[in-house]
C-alpha atoms as a PDB file:
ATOM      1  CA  UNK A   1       0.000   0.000   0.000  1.00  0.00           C
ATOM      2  CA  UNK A   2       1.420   3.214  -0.776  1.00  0.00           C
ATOM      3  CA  UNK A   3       2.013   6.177   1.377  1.00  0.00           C
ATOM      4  CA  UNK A   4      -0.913   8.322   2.301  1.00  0.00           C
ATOM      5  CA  UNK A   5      -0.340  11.862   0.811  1.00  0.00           C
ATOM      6  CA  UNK A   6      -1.276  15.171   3.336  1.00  0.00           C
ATOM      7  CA  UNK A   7      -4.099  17.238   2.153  1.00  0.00           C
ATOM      8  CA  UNK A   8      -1.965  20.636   1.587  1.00  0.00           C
ATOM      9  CA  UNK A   9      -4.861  22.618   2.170  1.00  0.00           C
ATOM     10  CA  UNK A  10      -5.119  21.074   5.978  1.00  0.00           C
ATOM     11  CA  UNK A  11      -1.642  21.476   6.389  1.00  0.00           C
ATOM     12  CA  UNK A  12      -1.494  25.062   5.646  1.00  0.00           C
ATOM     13  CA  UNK A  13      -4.490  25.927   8.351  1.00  0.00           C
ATOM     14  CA  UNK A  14      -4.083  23.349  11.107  1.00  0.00           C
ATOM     15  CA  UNK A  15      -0.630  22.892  13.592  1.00  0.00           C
ATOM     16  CA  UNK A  16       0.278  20.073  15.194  1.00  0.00           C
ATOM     17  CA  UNK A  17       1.303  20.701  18.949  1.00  0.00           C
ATOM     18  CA  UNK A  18       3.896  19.067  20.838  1.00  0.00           C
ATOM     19  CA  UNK A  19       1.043  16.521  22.941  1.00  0.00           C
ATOM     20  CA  UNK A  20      -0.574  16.100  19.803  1.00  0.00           C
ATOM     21  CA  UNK A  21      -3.144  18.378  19.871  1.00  0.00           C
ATOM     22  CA  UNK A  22      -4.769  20.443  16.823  1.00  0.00           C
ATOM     23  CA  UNK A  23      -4.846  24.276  16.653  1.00  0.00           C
ATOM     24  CA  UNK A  24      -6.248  26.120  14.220  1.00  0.00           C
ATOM     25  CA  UNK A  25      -6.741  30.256  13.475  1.00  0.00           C
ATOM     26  CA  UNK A  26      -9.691  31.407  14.314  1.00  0.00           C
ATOM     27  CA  UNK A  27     -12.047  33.017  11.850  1.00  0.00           C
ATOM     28  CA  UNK A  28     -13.216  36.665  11.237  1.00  0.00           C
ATOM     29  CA  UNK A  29     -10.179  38.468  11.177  1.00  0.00           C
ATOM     30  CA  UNK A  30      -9.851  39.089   7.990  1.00  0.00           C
ATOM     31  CA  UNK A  31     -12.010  41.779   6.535  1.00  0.00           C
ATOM     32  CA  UNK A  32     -14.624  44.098   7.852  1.00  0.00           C
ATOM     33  CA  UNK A  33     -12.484  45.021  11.298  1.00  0.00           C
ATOM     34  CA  UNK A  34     -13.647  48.731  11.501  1.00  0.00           C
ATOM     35  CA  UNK A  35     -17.003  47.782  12.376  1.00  0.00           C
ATOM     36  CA  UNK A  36     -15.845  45.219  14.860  1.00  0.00           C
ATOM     37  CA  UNK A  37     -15.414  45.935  18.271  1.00  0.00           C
ATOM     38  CA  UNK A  38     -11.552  45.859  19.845  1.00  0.00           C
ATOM     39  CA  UNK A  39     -13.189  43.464  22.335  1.00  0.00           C
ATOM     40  CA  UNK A  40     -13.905  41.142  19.498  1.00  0.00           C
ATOM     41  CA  UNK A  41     -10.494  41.497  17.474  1.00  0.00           C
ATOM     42  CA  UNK A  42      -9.009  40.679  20.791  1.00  0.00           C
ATOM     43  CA  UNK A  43     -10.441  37.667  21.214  1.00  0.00           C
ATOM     44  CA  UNK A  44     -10.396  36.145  18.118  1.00  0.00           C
ATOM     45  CA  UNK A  45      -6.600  37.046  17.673  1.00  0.00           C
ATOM     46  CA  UNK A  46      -4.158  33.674  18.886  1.00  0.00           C
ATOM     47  CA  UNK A  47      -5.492  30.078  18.415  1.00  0.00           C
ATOM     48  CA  UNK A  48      -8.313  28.209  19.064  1.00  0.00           C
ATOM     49  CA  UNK A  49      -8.412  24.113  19.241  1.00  0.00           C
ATOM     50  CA  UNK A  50     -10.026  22.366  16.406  1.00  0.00           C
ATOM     51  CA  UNK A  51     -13.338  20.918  17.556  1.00  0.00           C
ATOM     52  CA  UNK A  52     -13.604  17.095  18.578  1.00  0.00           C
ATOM     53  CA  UNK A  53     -15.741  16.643  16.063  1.00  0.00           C
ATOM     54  CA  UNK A  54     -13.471  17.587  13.603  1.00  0.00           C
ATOM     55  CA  UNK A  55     -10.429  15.682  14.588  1.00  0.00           C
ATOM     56  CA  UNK A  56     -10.457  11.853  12.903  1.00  0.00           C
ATOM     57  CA  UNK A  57     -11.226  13.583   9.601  1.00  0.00           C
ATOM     58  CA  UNK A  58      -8.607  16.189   9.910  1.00  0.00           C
ATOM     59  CA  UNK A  59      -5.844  13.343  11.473  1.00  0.00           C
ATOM     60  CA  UNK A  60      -6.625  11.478   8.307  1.00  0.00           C
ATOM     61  CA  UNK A  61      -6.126  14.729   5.972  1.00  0.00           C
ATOM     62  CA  UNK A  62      -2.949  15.068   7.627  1.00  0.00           C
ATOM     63  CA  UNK A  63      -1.688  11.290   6.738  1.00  0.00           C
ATOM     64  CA  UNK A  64      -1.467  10.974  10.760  1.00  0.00           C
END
């Protein structure tokens, strides 16, 4: 059986942590930040953990 290739679009928006763990950036930082609150910028700025949910499909995007 070959090798299982990474999806490179995972790999570009999802870090692997040292225990294992998934973090992603979270969204709604990218346009539209005049109208936002600071509050809000704040707190989306910095990492968020990718939802349970979410991780078998992404582990197997990411050939892990």
């Amino acid at each position: 059986m070959p090798k299982m290739k990474t999806h490179s679009g995972a790999s570009k928006r999802v870090r692997v942590t040292g225990k294992g763990k998934l973090r992603r950036q979270q969204a709604g930082l990218r346009h539209k930040l005049e109208k936002k609150p600071t509050s809000v910028t704040r707190r989306l700025s910095g990492t968020a953990e990718v939802a349970k949910v979410d991780e078998k499909r992404l582990n197997r995007m990411l050939a892990r």
